[in-house]
C-alpha atoms as a PDB file:
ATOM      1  CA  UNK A   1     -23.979  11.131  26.462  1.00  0.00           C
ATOM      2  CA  UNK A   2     -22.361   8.760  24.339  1.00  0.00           C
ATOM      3  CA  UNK A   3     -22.883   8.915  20.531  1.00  0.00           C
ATOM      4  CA  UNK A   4     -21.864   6.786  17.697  1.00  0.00           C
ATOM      5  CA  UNK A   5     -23.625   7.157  14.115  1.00  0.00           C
ATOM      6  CA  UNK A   6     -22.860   3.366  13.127  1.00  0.00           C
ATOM      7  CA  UNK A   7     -22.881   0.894  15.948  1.00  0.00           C
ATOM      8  CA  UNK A   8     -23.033  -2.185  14.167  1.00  0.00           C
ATOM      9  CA  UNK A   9     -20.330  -1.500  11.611  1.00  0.00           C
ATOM     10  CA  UNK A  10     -16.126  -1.817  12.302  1.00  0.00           C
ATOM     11  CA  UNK A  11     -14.973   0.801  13.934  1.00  0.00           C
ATOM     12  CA  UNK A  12     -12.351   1.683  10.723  1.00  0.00           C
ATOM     13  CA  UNK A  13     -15.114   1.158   8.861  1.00  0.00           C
ATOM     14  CA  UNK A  14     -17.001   4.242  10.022  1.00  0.00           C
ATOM     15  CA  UNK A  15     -14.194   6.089  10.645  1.00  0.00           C
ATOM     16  CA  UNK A  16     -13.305   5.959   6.723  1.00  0.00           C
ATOM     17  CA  UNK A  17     -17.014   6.212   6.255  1.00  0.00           C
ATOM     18  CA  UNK A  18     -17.664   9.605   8.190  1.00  0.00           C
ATOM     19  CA  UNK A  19     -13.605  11.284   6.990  1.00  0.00           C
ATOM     20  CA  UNK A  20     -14.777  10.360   2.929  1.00  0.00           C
ATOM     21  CA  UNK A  21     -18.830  11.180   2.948  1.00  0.00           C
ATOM     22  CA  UNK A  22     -18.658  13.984   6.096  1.00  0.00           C
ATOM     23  CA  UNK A  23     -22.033  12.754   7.253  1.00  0.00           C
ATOM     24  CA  UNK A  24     -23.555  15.630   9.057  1.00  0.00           C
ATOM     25  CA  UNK A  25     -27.567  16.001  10.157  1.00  0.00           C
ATOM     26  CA  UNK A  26     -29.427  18.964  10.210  1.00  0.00           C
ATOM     27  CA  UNK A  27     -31.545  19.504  13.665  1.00  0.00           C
ATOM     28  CA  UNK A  28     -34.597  21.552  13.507  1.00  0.00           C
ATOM     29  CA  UNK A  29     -36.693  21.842  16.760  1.00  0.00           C
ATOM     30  CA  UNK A  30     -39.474  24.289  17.793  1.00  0.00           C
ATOM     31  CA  UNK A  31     -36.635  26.662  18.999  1.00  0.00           C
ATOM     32  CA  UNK A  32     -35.096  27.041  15.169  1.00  0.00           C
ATOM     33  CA  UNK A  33     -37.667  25.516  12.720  1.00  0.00           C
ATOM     34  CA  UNK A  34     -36.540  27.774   9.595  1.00  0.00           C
ATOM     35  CA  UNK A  35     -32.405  27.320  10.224  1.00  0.00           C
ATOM     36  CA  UNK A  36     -31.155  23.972  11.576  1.00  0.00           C
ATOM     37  CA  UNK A  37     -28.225  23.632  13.525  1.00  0.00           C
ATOM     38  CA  UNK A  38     -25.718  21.334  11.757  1.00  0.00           C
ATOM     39  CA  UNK A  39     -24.875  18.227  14.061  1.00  0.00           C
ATOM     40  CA  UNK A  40     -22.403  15.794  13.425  1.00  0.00           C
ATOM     41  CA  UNK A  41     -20.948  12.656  15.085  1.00  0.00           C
ATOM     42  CA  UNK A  42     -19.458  14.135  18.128  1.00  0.00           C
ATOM     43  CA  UNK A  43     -20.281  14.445  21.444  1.00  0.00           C
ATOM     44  CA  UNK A  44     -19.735  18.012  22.066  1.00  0.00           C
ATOM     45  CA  UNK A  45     -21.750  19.111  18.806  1.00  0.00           C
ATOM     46  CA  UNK A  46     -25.127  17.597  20.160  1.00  0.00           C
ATOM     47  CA  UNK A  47     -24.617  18.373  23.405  1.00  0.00           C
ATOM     48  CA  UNK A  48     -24.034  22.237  22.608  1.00  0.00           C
ATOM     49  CA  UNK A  49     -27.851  22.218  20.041  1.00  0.00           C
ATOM     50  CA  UNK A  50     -31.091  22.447  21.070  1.00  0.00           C
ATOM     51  CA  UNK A  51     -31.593  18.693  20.870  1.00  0.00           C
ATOM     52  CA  UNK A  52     -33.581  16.725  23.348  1.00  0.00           C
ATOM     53  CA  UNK A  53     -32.903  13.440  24.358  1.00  0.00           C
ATOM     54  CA  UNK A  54     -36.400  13.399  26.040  1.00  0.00           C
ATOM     55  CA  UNK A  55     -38.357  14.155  22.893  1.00  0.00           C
ATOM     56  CA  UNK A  56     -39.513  12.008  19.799  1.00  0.00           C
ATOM     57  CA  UNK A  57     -36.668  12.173  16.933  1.00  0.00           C
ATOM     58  CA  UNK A  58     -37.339  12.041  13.486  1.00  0.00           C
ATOM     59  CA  UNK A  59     -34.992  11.687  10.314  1.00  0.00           C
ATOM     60  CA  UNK A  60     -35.246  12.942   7.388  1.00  0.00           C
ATOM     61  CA  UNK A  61     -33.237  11.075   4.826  1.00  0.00           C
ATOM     62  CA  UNK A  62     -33.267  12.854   1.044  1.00  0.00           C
ATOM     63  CA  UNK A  63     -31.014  10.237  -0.389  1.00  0.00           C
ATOM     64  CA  UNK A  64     -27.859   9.364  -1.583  1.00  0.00           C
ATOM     65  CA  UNK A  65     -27.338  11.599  -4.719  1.00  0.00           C
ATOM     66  CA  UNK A  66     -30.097  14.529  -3.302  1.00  0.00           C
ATOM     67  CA  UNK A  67     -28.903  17.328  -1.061  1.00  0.00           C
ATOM     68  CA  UNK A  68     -31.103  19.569   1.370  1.00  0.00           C
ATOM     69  CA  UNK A  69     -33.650  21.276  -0.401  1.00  0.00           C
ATOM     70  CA  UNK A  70     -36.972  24.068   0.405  1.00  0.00           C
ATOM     71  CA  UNK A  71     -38.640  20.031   0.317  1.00  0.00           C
ATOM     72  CA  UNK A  72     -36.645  19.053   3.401  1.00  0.00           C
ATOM     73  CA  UNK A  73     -37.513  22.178   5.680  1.00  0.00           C
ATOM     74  CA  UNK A  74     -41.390  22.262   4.716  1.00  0.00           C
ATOM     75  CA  UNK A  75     -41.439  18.537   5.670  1.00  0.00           C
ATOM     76  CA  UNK A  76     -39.700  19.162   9.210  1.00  0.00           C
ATOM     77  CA  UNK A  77     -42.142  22.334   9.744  1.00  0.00           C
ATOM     78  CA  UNK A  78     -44.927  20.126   9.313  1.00  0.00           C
ATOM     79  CA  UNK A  79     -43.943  17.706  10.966  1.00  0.00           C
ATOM     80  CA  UNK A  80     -43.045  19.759  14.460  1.00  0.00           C
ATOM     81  CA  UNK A  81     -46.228  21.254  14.001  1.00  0.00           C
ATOM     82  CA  UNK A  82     -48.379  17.877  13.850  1.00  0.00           C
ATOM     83  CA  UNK A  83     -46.204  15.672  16.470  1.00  0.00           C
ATOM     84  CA  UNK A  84     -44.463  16.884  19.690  1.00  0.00           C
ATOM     85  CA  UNK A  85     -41.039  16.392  18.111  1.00  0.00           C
ATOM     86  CA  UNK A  86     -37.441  18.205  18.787  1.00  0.00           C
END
């Protein structure tokens, strides 16, 4: 499994942009719907969670100046319980 978080940008680009803003995503699945597992840009991170390349994906994106909130994990809930997501 390969990964890259921004494909179509420079590659100093996103390496400056990952180091300064420490983008990070938060994986909940059926297996840990109340805690997610924190995933970032590297291989051996997503390949040691619970995620499924075989099942649908779906972000959750609470903005640029919001953080994770009680919002964020009622809206993932929901949505694993109404689509057969992670």
């Amino acid at each position: 499994m390969h990964v890259r978080v921004f494909y179509n940008f420079p590659s100093d680009w996103c390496m400056a942009f990952s180091c300064h803003f420490k983008v990070k995503f938060l994986l909940y699945t059926r297996a840990n719907s109340l805690s997610p597992e924190i995933v970032t840009n590297n291989t051996l991170s997503i390949q040691a969670s619970n995620f499924s390349s075989t099942r649908k994906t779906k972000f959750i994106i609470h903005g640029y100046t919001d953080k994770h909130g009680p919002w964020m994990i009622k809206m993932a809930q929901a949505i694993i319980e109404r689509v057969k997501s992670q």
